[in-house]
Every structure is written in C-alpha cells, then in structure tokens.
C-alpha atoms as a PDB file:
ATOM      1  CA  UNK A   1     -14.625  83.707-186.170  1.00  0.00           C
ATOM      2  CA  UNK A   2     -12.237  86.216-185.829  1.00  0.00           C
ATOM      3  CA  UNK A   3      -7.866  86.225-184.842  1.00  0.00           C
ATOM      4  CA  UNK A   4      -9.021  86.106-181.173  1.00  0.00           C
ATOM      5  CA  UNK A   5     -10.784  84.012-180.574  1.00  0.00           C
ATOM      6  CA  UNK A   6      -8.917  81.319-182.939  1.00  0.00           C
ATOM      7  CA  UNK A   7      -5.907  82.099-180.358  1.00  0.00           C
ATOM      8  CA  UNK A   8      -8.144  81.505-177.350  1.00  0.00           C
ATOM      9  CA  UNK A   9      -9.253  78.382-179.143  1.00  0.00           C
ATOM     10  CA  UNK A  10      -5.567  77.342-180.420  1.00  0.00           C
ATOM     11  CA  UNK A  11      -4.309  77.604-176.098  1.00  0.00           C
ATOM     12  CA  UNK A  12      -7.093  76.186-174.693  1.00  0.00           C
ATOM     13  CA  UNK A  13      -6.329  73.194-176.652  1.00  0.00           C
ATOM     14  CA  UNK A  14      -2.785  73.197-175.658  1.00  0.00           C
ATOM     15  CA  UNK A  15      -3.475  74.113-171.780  1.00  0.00           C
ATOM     16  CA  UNK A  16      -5.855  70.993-171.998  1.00  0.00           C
ATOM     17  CA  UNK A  17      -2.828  68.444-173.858  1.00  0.00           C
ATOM     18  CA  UNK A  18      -0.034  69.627-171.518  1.00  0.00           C
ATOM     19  CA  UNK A  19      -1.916  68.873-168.460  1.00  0.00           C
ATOM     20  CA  UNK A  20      -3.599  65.885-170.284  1.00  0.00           C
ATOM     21  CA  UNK A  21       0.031  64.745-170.437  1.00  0.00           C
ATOM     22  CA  UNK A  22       1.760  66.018-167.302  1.00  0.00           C
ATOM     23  CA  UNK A  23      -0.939  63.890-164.800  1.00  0.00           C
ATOM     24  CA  UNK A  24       0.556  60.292-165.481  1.00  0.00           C
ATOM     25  CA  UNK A  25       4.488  61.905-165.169  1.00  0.00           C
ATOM     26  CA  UNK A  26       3.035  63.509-161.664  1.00  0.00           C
ATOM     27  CA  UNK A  27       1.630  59.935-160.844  1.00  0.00           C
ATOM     28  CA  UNK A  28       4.935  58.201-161.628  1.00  0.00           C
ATOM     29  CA  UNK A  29       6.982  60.192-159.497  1.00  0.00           C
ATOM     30  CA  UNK A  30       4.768  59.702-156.682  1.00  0.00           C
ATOM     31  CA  UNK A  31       4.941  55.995-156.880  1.00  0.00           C
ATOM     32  CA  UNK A  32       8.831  56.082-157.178  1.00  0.00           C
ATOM     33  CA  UNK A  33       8.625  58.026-153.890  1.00  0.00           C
ATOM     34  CA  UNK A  34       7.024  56.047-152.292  1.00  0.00           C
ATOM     35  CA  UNK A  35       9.389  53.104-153.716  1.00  0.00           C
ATOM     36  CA  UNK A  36      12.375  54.669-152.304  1.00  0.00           C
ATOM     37  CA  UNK A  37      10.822  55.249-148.779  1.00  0.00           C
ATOM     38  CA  UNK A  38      10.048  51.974-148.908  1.00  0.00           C
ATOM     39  CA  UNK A  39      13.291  50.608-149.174  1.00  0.00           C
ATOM     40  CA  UNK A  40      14.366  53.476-147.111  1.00  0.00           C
ATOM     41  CA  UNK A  41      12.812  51.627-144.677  1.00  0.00           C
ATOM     42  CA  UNK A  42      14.199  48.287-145.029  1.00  0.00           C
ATOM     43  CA  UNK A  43      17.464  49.558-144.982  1.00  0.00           C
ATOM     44  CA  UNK A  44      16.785  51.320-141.814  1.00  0.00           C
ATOM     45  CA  UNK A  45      15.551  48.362-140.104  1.00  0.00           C
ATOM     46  CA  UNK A  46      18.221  46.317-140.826  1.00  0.00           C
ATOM     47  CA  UNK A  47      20.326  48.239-139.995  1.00  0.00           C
ATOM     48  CA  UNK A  48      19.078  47.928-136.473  1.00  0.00           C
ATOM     49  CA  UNK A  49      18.918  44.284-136.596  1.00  0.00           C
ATOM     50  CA  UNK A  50      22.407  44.008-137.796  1.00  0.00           C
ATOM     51  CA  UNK A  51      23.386  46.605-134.958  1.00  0.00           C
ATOM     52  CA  UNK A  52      21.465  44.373-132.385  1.00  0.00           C
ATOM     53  CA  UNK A  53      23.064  41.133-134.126  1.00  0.00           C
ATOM     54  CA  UNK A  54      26.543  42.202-133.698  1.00  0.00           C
ATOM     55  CA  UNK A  55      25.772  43.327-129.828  1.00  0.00           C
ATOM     56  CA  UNK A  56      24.767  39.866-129.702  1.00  0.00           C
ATOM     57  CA  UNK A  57      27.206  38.100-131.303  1.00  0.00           C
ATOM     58  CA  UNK A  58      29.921  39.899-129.596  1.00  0.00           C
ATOM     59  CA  UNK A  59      28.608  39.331-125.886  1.00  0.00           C
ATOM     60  CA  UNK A  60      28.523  35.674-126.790  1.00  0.00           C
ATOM     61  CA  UNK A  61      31.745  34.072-126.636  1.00  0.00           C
ATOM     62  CA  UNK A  62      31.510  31.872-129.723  1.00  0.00           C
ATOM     63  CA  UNK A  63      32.738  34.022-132.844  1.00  0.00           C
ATOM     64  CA  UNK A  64      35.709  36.210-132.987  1.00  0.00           C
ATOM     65  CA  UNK A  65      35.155  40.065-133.367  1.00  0.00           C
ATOM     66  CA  UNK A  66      35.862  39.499-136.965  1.00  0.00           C
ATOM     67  CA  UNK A  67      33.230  36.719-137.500  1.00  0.00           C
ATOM     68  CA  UNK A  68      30.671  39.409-135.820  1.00  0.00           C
ATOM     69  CA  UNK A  69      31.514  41.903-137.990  1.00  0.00           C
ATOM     70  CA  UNK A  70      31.237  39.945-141.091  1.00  0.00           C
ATOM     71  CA  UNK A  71      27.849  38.638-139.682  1.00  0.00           C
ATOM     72  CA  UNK A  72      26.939  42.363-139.442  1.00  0.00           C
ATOM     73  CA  UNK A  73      28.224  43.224-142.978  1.00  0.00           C
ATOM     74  CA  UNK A  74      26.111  40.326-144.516  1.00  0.00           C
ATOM     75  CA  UNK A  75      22.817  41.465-142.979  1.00  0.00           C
ATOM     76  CA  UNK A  76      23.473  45.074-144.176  1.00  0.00           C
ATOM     77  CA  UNK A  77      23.976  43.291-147.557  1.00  0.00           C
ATOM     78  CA  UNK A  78      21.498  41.478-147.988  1.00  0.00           C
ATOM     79  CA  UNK A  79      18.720  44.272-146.655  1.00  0.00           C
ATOM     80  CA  UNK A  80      20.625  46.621-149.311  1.00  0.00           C
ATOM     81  CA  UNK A  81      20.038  43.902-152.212  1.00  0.00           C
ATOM     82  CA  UNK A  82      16.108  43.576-150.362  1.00  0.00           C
ATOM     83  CA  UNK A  83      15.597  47.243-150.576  1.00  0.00           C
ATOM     84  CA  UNK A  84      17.274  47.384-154.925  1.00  0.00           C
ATOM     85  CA  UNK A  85      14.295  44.822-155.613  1.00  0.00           C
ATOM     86  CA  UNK A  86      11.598  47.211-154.000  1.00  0.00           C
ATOM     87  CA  UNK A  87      12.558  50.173-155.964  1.00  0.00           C
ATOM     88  CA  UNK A  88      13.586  48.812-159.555  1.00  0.00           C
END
C-alpha cells in the first residue's frame, strides 16, 4: 500500500468512530427535548387551571382575596414540582 491510501484508510476509520459516537449524543438531546416540552406543557396547563381557580374562588364569597391567591400560588407550585419530575 502506499502514503495514500493509508490516509484514506486512517479517516475513513475516524469519519466512521465520530459518527459511531455522535448518534446516541443526537438521540439524548432529542429525548431531553421532548422532556422539557413536556413539562412545558404541564406548566402551561396549570397555569390555566390556577387562572380559572382563582376566577372561581374570587366570585365565590367564601375566601378572602388573599386565601385565592394563595390557592392560586399552590397550584402553580405544585404543577412546577409536577413538571421538575418529568424532566430530571
């Protein structure tokens, strides 16, 4: 064999490992993607229901504005500590 094609040889070889190893990173980020939409999501939606919750809560007479609010501030929490166990 001669120089060249030894080169040709030696980064073939390495063309083949680096994309041998760069598929699974590709893979990973994907799937973390589509982790964080995911609790994207949830955050989005609770956010809604917390909204809706507080409309609620305030055009019923039985809480203070302060008891809605807290109401509203739990919900948010608990959707944010929802969404932290889809994506870790």
């Amino acid at each position: 064999m001669n120089r060249k094609t030894d080169f040709q040889i030696v980064v073939s070889s390495m063309a083949i490992a680096t994309a041998v190893l760069i598929a699974p990173l590709t893979s990973y980020a994907t799937e973390q993607g589509e982790q964080r939409r995911e609790a994207r999501e949830i955050k989005q939606d609770a956010r809604e229901g917390a909204r809706e919750a507080k409309a609620e809560c305030k055009a019923g007479d039985e809480k203070s504005r302060a008891e809605c609010r807290q109401e509203k501030r739990g919900t948010k929490q608990d959707a944010r500590e929802e969404a932290r166990d889809t994506k870790y």
